[in-house]
Protein backbone atom coordinates (compact mmCIF):
# COMPACT_ATOMS: atom_id res chain seq x y z
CA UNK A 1 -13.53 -19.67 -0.13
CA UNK A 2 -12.78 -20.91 3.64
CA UNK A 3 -9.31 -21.68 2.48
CA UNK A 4 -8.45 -17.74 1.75
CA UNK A 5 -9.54 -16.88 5.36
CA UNK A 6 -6.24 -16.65 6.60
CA UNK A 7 -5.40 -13.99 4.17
CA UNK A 8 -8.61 -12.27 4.06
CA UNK A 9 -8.53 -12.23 7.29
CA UNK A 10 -5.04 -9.71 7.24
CA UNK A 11 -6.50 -7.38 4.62
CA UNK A 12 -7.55 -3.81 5.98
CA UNK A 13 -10.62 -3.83 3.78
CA UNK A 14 -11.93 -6.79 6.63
CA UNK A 15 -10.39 -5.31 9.73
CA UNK A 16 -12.03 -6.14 12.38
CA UNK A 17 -14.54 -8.62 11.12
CA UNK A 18 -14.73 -11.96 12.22
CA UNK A 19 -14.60 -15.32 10.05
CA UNK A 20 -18.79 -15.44 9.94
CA UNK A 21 -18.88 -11.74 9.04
CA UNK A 22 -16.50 -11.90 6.23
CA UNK A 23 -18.34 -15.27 4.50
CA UNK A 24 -21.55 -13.26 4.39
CA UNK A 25 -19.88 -10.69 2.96
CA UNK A 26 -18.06 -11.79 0.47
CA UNK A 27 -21.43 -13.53 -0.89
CA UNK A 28 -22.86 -10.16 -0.95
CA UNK A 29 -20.23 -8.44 -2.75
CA UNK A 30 -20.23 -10.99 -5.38
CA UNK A 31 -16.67 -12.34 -4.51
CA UNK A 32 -14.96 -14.28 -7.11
CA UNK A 33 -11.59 -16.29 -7.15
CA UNK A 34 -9.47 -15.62 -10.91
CA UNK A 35 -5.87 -17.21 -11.60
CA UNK A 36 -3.57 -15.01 -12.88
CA UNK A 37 -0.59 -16.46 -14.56
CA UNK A 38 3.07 -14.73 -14.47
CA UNK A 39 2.92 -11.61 -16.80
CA UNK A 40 -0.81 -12.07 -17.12
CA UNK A 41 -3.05 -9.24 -17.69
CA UNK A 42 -6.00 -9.11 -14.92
CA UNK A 43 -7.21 -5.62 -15.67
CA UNK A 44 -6.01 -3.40 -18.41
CA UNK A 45 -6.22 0.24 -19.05
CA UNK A 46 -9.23 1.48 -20.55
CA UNK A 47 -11.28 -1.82 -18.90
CA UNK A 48 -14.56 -1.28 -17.51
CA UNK A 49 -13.49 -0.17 -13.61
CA UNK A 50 -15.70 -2.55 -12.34
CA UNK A 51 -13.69 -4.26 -9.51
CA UNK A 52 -11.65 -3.99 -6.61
CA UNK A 53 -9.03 -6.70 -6.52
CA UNK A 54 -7.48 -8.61 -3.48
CA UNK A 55 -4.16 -10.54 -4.26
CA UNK A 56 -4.44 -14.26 -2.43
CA UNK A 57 -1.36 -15.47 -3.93
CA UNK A 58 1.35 -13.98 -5.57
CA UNK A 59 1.55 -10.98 -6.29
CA UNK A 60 0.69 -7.95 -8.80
CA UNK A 61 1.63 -4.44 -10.07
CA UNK A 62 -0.42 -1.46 -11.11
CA UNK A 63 1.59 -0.28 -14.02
CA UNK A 64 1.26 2.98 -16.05
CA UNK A 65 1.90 3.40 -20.26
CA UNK A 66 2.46 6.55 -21.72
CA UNK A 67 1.78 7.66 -25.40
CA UNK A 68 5.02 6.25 -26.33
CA UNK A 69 5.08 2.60 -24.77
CA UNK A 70 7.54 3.50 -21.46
CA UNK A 71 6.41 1.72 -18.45
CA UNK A 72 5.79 3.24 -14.86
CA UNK A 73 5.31 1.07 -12.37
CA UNK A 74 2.62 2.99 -9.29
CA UNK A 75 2.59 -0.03 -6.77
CA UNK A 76 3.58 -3.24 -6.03
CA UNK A 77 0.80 -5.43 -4.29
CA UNK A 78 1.37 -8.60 -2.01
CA UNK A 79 -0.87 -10.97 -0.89
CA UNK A 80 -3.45 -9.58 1.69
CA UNK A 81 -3.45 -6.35 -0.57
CA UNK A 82 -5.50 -4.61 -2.42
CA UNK A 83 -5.63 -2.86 -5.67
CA UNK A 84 -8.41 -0.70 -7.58
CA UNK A 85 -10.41 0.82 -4.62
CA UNK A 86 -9.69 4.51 -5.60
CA UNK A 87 -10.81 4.02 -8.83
CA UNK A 88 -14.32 2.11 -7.22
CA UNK A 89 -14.03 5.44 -4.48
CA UNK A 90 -13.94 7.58 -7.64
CA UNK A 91 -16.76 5.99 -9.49
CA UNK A 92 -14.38 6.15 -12.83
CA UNK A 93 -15.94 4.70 -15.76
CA UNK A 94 -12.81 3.17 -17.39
CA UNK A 95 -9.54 2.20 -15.82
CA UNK A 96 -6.40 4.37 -15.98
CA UNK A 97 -4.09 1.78 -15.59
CA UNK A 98 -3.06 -2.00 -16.15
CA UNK A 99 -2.70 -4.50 -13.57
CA UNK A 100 0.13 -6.88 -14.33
CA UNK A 101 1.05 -10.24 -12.38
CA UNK A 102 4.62 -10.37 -11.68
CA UNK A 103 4.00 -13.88 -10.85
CA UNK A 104 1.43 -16.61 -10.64
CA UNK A 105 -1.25 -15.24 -8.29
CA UNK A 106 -4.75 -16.05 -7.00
CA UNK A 107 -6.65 -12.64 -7.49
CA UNK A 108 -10.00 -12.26 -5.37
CA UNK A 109 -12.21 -9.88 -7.05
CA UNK A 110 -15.12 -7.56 -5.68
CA UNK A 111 -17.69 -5.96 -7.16
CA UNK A 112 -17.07 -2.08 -6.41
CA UNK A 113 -20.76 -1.60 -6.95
CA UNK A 114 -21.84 -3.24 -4.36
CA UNK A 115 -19.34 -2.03 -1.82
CA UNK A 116 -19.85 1.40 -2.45
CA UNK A 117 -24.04 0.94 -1.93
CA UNK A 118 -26.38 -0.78 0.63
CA UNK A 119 -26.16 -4.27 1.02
CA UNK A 120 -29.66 -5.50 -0.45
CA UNK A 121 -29.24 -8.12 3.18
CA UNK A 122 -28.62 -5.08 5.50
CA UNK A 123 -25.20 -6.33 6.62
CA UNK A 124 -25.03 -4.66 10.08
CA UNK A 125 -21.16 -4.55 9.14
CA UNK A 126 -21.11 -2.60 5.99
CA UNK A 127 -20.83 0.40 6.67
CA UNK A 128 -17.32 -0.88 8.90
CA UNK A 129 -16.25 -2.29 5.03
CA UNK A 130 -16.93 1.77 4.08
CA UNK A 131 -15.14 2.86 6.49
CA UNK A 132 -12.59 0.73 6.29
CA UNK A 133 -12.00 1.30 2.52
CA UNK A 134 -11.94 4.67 3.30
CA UNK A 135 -8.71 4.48 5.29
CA UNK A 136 -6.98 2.11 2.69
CA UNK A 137 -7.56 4.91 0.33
CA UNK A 138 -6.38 7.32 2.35
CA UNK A 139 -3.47 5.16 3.18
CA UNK A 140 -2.82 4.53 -0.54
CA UNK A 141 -3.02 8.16 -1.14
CA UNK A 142 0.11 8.91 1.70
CA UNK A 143 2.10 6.19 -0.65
CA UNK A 144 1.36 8.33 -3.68
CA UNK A 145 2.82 11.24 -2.19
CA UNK A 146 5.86 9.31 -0.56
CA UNK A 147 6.52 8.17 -4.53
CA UNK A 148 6.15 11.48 -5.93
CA UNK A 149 8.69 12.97 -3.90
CA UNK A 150 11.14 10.09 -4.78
CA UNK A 151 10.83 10.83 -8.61
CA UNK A 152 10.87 14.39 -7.91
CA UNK A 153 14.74 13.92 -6.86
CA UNK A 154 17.10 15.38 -9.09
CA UNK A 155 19.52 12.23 -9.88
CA UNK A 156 18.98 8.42 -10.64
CA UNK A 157 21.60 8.21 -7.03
CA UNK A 158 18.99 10.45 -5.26
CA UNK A 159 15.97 8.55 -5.85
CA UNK A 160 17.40 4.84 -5.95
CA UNK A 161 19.00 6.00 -2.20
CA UNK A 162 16.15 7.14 -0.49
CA UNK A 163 13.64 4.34 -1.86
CA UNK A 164 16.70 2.13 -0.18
CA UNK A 165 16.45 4.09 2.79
CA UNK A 166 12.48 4.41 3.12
CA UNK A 167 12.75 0.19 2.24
CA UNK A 168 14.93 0.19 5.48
CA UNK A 169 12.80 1.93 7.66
CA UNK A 170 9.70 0.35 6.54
CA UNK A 171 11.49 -3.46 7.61
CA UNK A 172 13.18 -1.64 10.86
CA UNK A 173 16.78 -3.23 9.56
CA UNK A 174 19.01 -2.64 6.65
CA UNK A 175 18.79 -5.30 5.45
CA UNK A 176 15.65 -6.07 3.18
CA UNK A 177 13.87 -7.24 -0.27
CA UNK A 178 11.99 -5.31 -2.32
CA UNK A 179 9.21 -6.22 -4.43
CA UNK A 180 10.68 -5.67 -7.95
CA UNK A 181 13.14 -7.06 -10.41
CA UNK A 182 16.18 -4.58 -11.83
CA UNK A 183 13.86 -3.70 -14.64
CA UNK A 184 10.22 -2.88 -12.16
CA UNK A 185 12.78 -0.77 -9.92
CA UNK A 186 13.60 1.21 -12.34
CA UNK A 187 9.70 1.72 -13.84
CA UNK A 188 8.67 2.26 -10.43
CA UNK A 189 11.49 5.36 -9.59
CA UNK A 190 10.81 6.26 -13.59
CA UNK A 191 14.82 5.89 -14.59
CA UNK A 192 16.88 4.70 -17.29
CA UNK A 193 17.50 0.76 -15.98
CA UNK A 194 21.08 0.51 -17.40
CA UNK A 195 22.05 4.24 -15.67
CA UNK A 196 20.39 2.47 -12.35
CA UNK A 197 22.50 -0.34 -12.88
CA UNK A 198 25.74 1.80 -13.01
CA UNK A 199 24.62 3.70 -10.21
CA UNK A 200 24.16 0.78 -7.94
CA UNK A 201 27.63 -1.00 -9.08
CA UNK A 202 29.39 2.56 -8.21
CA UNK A 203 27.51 2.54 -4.94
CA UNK A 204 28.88 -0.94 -4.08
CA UNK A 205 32.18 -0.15 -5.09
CA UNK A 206 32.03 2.80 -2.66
CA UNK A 207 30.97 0.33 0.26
CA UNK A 208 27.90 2.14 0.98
CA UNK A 209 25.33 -1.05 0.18
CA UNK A 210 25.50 -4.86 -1.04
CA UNK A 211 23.01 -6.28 -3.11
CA UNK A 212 22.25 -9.63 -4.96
CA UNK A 213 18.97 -9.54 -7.37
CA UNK A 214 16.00 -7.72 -4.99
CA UNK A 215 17.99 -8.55 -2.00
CA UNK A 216 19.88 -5.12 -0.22
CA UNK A 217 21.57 -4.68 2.67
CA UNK A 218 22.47 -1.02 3.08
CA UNK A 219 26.35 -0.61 4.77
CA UNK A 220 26.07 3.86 4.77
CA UNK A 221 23.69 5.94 4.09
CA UNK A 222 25.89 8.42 2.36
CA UNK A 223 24.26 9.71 -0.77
């Protein structure tokens, strides 16, 4: 496990712990490592919810179906990450959703049980690991709303422009990469992927943004 420290070590869930703290901890949460190849399933919907997952490597996506097979894509998660904690907050007996690698990953997984009670060692730090959960979910929760107010816009344009524009303030420059594919952008802003595509070679025809696969560079902000 010593050789995920330097990720571990950036997740919020272990903010301010030190490198001793965290390896007692993780044996009392019942940390295990699971390799997750591209397109591989590590939970899926209806699963027992039964851990929170940390992405070492890689990286997943917490994907939605609805009754009639369309994909939504909630959230993108990078290494350092995590994904599941609202559901282990929430004490939910069966998953809502499926987590998908998007490529080969190293997935650290938790046991929400035991994060969410006392630690049978009396860890003087885990009630910091509460608290600190706590503020991911919270955090998560703020990213929830940001998304629902980009698929509450009224055009494919609308919503493709400001998740370029909320991309560029979240890197400070205007010139970024985003975490999906053509196909994952539009599941994650819930759009028809070939009217995306249009839109996007319309708005480089107008000079207001290159682009080459996730790569964007935005040239004006005109919607």
């Amino acid at each position: 496990m010593e050789k995920y420290f330097d990720v571990l070590c950036r997740c919020p869930l272990f903010d301010g712990m030190d490198q001793a703290e965290l390896s007692q901890l993780l044996g009392c949460l019942g940390a295990r490592v699971m390799e997750a190849q591209k397109k591989q399933a590590v939970f899926t919907e209806g699963d027992p919810a039964e851990f929170v997952g940390i992405v070492l490597s890689g990286g997943v996506q917490v994907v939605r179906d609805d009754y009639y097979g369309r994909r939504s894509i909630v959230a993108a998660v990078g290494p350092a990450e995590l994904f599941g904690e609202a559901f282990a907050c929430a004490a939910v007996q069966e998953l809502p959703v499926s987590v998908i690698a998007f490529q080969d990953s190293e997935i650290l997984l938790l046991n929400c049980r035991r994060i969410l009670t006392s630690c049978p060692n009396a860890c003087a730090f885990h009630a910091r690991l509460v608290g600190n959960l706590l503020r991911v979910v919270a955090g998560k929760n703020l990213l929830l709303n940001q998304k629902l107010d980009l698929v509450s816009r009224r055009t494919t344009r609308e919503k493709l422009m400001a998740y370029l524009l909320a991309q560029a303030k979240k890197h400070g420059s205007n010139e970024f990469t985003i975490p999906y594919d053509r196909q994952s952008l539009a599941d994650y802003l819930e759009v028809d992927r070939s009217a995306m595509s249009a839109e996007i070679s319309r708005l480089r025809r107008e000079g207001i943004l290159e682009t080459d696969r996730s790569w964007f560079r935005l040239l004006d902000a005109r919607l």
